[in-house]
N, C-alpha and C. Protein backbone atom coordinates (compact mmCIF):
# COMPACT_ATOMS: atom_id res chain seq x y z
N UNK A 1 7.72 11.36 8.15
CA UNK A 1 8.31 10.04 8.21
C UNK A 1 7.62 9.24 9.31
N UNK A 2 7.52 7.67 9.04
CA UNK A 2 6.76 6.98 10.18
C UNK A 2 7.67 6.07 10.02
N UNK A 3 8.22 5.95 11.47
CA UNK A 3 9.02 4.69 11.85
C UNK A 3 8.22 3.44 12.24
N UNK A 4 9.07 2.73 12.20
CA UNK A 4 8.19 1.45 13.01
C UNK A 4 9.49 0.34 13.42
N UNK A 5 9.49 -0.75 13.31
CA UNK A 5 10.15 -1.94 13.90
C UNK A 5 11.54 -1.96 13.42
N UNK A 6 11.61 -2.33 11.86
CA UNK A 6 12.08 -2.69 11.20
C UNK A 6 12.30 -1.93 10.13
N UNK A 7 11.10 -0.18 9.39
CA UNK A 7 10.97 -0.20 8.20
C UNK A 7 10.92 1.06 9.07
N UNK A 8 10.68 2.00 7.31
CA UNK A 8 10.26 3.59 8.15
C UNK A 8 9.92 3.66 6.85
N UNK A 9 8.79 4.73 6.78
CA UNK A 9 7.89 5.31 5.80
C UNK A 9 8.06 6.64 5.82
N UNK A 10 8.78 6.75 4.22
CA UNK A 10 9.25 8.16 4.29
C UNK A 10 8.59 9.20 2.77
N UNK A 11 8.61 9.59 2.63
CA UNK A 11 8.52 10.38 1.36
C UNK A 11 9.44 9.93 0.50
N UNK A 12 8.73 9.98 -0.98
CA UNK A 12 9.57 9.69 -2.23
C UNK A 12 10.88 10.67 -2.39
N UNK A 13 11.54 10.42 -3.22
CA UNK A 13 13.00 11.73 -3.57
C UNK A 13 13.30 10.79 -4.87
N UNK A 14 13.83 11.58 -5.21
CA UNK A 14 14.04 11.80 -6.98
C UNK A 14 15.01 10.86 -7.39
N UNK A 15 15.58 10.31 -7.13
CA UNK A 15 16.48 9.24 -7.00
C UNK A 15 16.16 7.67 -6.62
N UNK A 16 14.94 7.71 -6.10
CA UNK A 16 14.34 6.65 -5.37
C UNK A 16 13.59 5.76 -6.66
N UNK A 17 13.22 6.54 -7.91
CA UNK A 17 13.02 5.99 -9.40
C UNK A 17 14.35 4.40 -9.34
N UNK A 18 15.36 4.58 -9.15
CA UNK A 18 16.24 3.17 -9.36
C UNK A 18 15.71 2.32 -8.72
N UNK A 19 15.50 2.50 -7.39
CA UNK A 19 14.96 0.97 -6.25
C UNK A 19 13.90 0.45 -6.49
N UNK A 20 12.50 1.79 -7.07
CA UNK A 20 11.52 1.12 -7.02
C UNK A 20 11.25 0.36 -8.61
N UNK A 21 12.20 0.65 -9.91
CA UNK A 21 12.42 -0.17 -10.66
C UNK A 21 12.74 -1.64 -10.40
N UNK A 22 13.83 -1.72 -9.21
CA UNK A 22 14.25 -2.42 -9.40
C UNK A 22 13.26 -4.09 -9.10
N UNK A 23 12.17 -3.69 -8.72
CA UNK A 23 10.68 -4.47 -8.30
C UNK A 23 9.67 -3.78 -9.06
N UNK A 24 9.58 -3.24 -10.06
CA UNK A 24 8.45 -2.86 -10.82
C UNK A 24 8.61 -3.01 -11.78
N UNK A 25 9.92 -3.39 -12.60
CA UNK A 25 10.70 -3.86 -13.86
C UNK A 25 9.98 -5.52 -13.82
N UNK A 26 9.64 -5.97 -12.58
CA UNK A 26 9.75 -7.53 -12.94
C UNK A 26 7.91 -7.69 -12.93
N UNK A 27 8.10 -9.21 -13.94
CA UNK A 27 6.93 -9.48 -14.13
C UNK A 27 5.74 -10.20 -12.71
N UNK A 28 6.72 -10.53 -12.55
CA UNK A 28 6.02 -11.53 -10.88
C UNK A 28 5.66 -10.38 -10.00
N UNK A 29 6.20 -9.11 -10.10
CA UNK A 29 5.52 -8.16 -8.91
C UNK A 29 4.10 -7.65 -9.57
N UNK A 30 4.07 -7.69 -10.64
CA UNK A 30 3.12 -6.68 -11.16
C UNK A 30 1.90 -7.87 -11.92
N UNK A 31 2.31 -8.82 -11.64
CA UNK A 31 1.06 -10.46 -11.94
C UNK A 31 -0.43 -10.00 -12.02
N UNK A 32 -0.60 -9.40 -10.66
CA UNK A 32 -1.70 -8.91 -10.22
C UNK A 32 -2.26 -7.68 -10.31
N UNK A 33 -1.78 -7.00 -11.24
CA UNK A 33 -2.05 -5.22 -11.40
C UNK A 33 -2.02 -5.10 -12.76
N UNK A 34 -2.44 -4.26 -12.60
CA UNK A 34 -3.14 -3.48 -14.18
C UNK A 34 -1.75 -2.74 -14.81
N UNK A 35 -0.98 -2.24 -14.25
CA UNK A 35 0.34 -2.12 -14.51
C UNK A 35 1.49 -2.97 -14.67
N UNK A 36 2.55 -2.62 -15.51
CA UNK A 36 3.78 -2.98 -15.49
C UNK A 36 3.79 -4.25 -16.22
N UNK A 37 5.13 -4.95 -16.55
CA UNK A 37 6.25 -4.57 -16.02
C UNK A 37 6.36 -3.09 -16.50
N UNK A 38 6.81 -2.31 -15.76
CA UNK A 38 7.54 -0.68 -16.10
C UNK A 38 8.85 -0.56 -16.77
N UNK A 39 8.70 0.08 -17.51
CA UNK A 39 9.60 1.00 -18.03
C UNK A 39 10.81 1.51 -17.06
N UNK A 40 11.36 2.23 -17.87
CA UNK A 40 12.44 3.34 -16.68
C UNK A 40 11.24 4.68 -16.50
N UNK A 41 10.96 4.64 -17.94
CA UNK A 41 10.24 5.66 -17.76
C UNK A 41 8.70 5.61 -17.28
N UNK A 42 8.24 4.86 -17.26
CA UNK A 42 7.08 4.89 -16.35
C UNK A 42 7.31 4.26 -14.72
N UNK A 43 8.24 3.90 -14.67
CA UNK A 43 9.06 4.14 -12.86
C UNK A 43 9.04 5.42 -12.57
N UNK A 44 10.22 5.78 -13.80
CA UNK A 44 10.16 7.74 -13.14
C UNK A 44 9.01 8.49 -13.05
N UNK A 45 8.11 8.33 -14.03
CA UNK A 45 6.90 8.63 -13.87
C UNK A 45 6.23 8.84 -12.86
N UNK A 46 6.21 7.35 -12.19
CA UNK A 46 5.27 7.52 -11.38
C UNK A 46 5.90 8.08 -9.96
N UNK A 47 7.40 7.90 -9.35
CA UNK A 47 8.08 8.58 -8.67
C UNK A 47 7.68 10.34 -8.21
N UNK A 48 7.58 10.83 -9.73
CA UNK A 48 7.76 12.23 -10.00
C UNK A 48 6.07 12.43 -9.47
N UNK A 49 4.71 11.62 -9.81
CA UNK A 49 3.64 11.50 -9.58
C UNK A 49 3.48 11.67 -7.81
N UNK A 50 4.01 10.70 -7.43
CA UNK A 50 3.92 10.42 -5.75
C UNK A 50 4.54 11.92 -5.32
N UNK A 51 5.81 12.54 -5.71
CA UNK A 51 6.15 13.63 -5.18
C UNK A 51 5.60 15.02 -5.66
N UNK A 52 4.73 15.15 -6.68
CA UNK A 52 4.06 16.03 -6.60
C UNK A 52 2.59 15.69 -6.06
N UNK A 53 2.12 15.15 -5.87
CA UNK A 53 1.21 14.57 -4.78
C UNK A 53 1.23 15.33 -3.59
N UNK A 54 2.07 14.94 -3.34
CA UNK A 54 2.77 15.23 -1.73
C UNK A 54 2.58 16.41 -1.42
N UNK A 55 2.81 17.25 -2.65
CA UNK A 55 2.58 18.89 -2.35
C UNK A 55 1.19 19.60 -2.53
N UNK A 56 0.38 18.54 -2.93
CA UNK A 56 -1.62 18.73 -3.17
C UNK A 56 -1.64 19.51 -1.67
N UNK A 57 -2.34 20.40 -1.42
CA UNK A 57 -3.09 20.60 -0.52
C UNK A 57 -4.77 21.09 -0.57
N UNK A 58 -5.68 19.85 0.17
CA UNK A 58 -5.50 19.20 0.64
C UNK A 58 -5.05 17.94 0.11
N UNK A 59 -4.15 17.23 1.10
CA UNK A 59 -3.77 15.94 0.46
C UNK A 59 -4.29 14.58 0.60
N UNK A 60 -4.39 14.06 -0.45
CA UNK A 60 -5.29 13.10 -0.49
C UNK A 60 -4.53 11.62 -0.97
N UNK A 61 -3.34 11.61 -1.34
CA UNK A 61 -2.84 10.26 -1.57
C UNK A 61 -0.79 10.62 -1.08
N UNK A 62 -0.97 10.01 0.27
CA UNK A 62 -0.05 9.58 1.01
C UNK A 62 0.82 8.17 0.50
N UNK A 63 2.27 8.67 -0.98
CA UNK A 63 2.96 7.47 -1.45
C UNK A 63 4.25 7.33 -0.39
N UNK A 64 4.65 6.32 0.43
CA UNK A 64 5.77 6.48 1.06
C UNK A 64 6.89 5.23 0.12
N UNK A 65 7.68 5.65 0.36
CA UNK A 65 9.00 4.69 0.27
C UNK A 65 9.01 4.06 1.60
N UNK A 66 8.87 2.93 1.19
CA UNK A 66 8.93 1.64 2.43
C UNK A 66 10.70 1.07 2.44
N UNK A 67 11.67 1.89 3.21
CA UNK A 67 13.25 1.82 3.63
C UNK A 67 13.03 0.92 5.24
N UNK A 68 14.33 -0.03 4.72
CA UNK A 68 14.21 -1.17 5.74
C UNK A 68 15.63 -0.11 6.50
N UNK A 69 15.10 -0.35 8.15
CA UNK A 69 16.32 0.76 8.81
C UNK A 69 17.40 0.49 8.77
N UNK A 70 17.93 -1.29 8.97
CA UNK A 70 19.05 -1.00 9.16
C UNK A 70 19.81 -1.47 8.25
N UNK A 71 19.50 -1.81 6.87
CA UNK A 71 20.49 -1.34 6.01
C UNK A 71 20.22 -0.36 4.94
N UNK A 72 19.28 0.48 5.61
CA UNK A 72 18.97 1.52 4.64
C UNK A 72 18.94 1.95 3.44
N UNK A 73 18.33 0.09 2.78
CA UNK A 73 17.79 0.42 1.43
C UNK A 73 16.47 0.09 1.41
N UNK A 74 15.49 1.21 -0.12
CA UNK A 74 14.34 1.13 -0.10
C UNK A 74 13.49 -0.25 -0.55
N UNK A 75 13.08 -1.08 -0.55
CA UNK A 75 12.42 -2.45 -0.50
C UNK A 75 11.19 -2.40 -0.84
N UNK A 76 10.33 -1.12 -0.89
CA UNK A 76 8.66 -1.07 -1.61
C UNK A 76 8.23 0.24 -1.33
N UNK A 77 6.77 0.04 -1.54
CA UNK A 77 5.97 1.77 -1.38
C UNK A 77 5.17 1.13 -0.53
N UNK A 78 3.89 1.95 -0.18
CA UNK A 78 2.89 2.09 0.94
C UNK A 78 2.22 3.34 0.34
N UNK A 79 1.31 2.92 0.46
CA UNK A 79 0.19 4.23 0.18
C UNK A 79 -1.22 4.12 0.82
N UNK A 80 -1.70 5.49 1.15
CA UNK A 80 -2.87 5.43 1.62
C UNK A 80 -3.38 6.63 0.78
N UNK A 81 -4.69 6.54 0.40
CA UNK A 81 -5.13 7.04 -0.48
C UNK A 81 -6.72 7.55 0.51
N UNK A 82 -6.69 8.96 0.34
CA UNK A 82 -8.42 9.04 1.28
C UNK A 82 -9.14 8.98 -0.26
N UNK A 83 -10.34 8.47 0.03
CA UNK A 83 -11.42 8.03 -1.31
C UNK A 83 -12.51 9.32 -0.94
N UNK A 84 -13.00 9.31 0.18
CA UNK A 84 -13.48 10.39 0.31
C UNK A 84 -13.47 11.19 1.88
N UNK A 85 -13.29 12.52 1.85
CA UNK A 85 -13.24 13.14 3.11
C UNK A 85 -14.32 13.00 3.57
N UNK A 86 -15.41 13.09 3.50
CA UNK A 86 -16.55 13.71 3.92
C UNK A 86 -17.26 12.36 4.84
N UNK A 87 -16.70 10.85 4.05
CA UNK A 87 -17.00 9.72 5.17
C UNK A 87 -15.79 9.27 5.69
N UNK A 88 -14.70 10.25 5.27
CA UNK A 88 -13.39 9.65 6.58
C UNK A 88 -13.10 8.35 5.95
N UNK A 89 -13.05 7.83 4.81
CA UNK A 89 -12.74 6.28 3.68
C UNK A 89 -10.97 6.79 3.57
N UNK A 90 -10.63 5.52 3.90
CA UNK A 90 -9.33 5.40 3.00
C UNK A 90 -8.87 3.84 2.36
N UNK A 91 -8.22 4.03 1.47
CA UNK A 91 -7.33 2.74 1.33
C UNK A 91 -6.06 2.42 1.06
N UNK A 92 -5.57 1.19 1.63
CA UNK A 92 -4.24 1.14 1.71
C UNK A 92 -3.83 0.09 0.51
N UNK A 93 -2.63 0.27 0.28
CA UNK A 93 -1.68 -0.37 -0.54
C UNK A 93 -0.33 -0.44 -0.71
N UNK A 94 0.05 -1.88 -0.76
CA UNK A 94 1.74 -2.09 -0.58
C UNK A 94 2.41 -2.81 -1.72
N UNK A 95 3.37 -2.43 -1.95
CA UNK A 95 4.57 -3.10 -2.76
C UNK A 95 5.54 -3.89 -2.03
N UNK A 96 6.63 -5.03 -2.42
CA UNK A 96 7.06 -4.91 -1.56
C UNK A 96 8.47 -5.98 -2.97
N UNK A 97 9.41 -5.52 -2.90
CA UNK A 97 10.41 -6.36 -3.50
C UNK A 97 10.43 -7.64 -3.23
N UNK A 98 10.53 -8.66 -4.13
CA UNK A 98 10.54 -9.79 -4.11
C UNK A 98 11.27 -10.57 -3.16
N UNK A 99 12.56 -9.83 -3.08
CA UNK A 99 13.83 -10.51 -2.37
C UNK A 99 13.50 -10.20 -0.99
N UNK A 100 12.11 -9.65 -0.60
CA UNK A 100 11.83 -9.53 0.29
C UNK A 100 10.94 -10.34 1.23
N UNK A 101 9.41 -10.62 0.14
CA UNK A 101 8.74 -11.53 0.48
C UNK A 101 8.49 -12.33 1.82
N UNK A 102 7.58 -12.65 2.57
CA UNK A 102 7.44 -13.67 3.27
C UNK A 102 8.58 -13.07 4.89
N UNK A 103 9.02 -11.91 4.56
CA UNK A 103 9.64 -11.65 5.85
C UNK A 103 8.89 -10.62 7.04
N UNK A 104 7.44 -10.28 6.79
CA UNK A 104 7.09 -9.64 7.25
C UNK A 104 6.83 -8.05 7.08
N UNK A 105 7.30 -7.53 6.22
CA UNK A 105 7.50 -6.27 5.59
C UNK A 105 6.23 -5.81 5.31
N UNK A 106 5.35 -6.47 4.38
CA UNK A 106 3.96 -5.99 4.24
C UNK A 106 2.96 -5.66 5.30
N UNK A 107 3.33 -6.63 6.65
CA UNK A 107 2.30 -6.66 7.50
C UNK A 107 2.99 -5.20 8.25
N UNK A 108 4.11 -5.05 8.64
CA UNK A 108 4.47 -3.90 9.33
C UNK A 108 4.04 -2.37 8.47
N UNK A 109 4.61 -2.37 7.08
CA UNK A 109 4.02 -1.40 6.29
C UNK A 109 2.36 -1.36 6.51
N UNK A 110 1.77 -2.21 6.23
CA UNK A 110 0.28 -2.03 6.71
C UNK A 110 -0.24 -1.79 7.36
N UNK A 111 0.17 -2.16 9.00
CA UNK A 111 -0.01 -1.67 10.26
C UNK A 111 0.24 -0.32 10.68
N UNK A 112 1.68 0.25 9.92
CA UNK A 112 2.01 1.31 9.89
C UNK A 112 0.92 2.50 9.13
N UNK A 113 0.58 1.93 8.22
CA UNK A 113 -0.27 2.86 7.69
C UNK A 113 -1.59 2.90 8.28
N UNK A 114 -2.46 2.07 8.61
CA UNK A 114 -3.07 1.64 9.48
C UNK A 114 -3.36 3.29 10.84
N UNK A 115 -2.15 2.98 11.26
CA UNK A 115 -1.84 3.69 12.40
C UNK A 115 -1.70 5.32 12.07
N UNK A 116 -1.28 5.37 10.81
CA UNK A 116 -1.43 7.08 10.33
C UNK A 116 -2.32 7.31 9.54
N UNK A 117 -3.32 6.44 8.79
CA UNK A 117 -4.48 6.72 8.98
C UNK A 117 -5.80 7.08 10.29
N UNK A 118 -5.52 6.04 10.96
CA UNK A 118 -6.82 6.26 11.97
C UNK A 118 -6.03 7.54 12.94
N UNK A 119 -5.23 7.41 13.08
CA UNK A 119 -4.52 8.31 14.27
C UNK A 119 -4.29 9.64 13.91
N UNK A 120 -3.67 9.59 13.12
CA UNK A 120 -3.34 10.84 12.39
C UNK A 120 -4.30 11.86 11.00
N UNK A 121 -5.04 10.90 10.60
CA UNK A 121 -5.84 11.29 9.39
C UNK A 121 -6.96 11.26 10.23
N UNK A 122 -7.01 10.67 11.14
CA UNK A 122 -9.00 10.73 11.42
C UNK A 122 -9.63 10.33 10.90
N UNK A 123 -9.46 9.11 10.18
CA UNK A 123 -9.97 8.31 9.15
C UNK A 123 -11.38 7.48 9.85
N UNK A 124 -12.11 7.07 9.71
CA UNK A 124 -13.26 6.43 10.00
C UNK A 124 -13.27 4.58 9.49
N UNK A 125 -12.61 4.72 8.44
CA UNK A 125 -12.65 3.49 7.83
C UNK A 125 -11.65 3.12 6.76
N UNK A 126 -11.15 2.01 6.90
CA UNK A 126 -9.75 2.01 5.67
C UNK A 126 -10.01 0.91 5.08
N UNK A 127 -10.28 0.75 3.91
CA UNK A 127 -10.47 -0.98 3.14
C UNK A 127 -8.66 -1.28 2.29
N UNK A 128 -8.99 -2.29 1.65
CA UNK A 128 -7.96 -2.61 0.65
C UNK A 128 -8.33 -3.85 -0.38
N UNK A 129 -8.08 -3.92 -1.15
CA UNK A 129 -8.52 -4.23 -2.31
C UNK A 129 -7.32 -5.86 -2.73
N UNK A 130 -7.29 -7.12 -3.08
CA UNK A 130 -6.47 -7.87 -3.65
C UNK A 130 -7.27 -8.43 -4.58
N UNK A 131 -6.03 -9.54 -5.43
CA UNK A 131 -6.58 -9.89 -6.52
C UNK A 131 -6.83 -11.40 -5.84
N UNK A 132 -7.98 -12.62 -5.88
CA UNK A 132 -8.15 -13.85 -5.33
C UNK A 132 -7.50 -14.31 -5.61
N UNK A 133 -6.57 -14.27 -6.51
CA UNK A 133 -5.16 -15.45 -6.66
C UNK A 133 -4.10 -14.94 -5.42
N UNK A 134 -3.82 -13.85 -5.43
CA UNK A 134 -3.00 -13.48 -4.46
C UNK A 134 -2.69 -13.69 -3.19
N UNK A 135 -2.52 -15.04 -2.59
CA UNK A 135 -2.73 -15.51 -1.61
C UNK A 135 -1.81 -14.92 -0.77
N UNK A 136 -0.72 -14.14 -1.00
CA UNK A 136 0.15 -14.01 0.16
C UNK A 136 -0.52 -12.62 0.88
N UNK A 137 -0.93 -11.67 -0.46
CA UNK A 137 -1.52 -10.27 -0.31
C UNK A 137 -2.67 -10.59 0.73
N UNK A 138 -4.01 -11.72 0.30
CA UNK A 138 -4.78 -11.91 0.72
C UNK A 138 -4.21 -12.46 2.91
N UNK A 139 -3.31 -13.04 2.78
CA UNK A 139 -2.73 -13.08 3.75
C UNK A 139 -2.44 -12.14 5.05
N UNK A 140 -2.00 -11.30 4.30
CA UNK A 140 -1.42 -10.36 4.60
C UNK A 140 -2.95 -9.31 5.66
N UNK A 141 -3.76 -9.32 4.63
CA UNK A 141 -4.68 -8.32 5.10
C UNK A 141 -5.23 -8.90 5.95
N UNK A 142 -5.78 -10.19 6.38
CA UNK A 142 -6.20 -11.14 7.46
C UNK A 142 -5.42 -10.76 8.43
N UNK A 143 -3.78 -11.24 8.18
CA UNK A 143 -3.18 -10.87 9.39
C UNK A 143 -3.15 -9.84 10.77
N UNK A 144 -3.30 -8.84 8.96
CA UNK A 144 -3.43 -7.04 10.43
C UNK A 144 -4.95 -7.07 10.38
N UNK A 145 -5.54 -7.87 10.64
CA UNK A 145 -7.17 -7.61 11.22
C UNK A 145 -7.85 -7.17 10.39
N UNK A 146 -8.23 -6.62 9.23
CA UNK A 146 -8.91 -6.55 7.94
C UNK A 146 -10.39 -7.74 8.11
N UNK A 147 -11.32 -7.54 8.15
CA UNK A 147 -12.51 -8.18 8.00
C UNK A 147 -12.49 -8.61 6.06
N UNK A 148 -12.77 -9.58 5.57
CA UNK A 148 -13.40 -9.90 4.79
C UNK A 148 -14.89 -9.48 4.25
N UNK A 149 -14.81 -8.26 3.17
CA UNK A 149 -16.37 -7.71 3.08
C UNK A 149 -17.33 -8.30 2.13
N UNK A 150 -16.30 -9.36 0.47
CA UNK A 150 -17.17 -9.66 -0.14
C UNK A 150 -16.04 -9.40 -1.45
N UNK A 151 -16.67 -9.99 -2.51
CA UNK A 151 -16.06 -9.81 -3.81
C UNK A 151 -16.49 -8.91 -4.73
N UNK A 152 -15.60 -8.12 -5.38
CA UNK A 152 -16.23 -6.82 -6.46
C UNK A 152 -15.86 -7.92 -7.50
N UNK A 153 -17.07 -8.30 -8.51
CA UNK A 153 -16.89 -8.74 -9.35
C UNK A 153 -16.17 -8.06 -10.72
N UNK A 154 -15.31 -8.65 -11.61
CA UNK A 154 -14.45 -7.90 -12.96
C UNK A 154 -14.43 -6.44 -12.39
N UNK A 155 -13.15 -5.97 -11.31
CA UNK A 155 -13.49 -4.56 -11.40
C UNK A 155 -12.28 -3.88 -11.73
N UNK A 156 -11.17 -4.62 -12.25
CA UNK A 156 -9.50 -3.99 -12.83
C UNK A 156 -9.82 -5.07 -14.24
N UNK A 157 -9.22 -4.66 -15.28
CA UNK A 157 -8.88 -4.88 -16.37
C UNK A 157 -7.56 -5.20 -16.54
N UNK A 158 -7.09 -6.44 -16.25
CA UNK A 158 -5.83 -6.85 -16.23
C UNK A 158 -5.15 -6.75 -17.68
N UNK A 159 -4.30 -7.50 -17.97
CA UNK A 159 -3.24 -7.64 -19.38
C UNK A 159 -4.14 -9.13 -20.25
N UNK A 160 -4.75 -10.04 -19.02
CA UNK A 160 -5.31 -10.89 -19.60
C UNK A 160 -6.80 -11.30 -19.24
N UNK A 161 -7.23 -9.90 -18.86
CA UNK A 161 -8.67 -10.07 -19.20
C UNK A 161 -9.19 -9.46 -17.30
N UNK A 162 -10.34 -9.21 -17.63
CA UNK A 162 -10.86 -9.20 -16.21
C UNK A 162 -10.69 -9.37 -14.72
N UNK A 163 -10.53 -8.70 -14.00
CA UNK A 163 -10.03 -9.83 -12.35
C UNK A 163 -11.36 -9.25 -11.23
N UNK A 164 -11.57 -10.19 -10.98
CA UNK A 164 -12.14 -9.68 -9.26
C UNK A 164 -10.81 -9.28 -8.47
N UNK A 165 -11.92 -8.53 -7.48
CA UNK A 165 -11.23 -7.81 -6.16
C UNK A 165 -12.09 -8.16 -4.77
N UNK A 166 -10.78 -8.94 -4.12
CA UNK A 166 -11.28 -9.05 -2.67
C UNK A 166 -11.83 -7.70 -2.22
N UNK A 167 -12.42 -7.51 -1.52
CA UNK A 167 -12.63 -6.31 -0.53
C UNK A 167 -12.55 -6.56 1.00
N UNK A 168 -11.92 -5.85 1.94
CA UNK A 168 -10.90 -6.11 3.19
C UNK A 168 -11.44 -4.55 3.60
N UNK A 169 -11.78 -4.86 4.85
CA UNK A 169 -12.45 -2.85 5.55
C UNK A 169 -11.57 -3.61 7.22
N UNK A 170 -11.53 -2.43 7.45
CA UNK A 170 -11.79 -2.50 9.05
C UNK A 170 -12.06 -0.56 9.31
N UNK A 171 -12.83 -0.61 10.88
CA UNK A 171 -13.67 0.43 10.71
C UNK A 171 -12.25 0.91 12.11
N UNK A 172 -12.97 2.39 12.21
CA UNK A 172 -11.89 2.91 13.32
C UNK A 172 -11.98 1.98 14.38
N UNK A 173 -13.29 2.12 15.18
CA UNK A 173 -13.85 1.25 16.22
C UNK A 173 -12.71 -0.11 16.35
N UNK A 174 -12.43 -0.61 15.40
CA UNK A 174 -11.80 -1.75 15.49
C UNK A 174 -10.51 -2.06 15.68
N UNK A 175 -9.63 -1.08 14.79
CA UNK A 175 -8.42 -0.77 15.05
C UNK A 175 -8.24 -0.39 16.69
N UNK A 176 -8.80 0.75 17.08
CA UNK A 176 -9.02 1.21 18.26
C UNK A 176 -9.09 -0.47 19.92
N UNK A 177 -10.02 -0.98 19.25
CA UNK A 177 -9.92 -2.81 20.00
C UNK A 177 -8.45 -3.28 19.69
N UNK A 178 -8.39 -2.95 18.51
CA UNK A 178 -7.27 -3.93 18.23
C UNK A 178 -5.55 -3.71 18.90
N UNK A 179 -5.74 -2.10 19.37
CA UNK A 179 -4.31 -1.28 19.62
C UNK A 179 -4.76 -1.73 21.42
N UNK A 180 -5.96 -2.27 21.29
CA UNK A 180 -5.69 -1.92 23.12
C UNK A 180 -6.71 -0.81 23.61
N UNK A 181 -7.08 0.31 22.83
CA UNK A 181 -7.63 1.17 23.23
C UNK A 181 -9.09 1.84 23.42
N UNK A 182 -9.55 0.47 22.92
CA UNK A 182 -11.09 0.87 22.91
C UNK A 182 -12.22 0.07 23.88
């Protein structure tokens, strides 16, 4: 589990299929992804996915339930995904319920992961990926210090055709400046 301010990043549980429906059912969360709207059953799906994950060893894709503390309901996921061990690559990615939006939630989940990547994983480098319409996402990754690397041209196959992908890195070195510590 990783605490932080406001949120804590915990492991999926089997029950946690209702909340994250309840933002993966809708069309406005999933605008920008190659997925959804979901099902019940491809919610549970992917629930049951993240928690056998969890038990890979070695593990390579870290799904948390993003639970706001103090009213202790779940509000999105967080994931960090290593791409490859051998250059220490990861990338991050957030959900975040609608009714949530614009309150800060993404940037803390990000930071958070952020922080258990380089710190804890030994990560070398973490990118993240948005879609150019996505201005709040795109936001978001500016905020927690993310460099701007360039555009992957048509590289997800949306519902209505093709999308570019921002590309967003920051290297350890930087995080490390950025905490104060380097």
């Amino acid at each position: 589990m990783l605490t932080g301010k406001r949120i804590m990043l915990r492991e999926f549980e089997e029950e946690d299929w209702k909340a994250v429906h309840k933002y993966a059912s809708q069309e406005i969360v999933s605008q920008y992804q190659p997925w959804g709207p979901n099902t019940e059953k491809e919610t549970i799906a992917y629930v049951h996915e993240a928690m056998n994950e969890a038990k890979i060893n070695p593990r390579v894709r870290f799904a948390f339930a993003i639970v706001e503390t103090q009213s202790e309901e779940m509000i999105g996921a967080g994931e960090l995904f290593i791409r490859s061990s051998t250059n220490r690559e990861g990338e991050i990615g957030y959900i975040i319920h609608p009714a949530y939006w614009g309150s800060g939630y993404a940037t803390e989940a990000a930071n958070m992961l952020f922080n258990f990547g380089f710190s804890t994983l030994r990560l070398h480098r973490i990118f993240a990926t948005c879609d150019p319409r996505n201005k709040a996402s795109e936001k978001v990754l500016k905020k927690i210090g993310m460099t701007l690397e360039g555009r992957i041209r048509e590289s997800i196959l949306l519902k209505d055709g093709w999308r570019d992908s921002l590309l967003f890195g920051m290297l350890e070195q930087e995080w490390l400046l950025k905490k104060g510590l380097g």
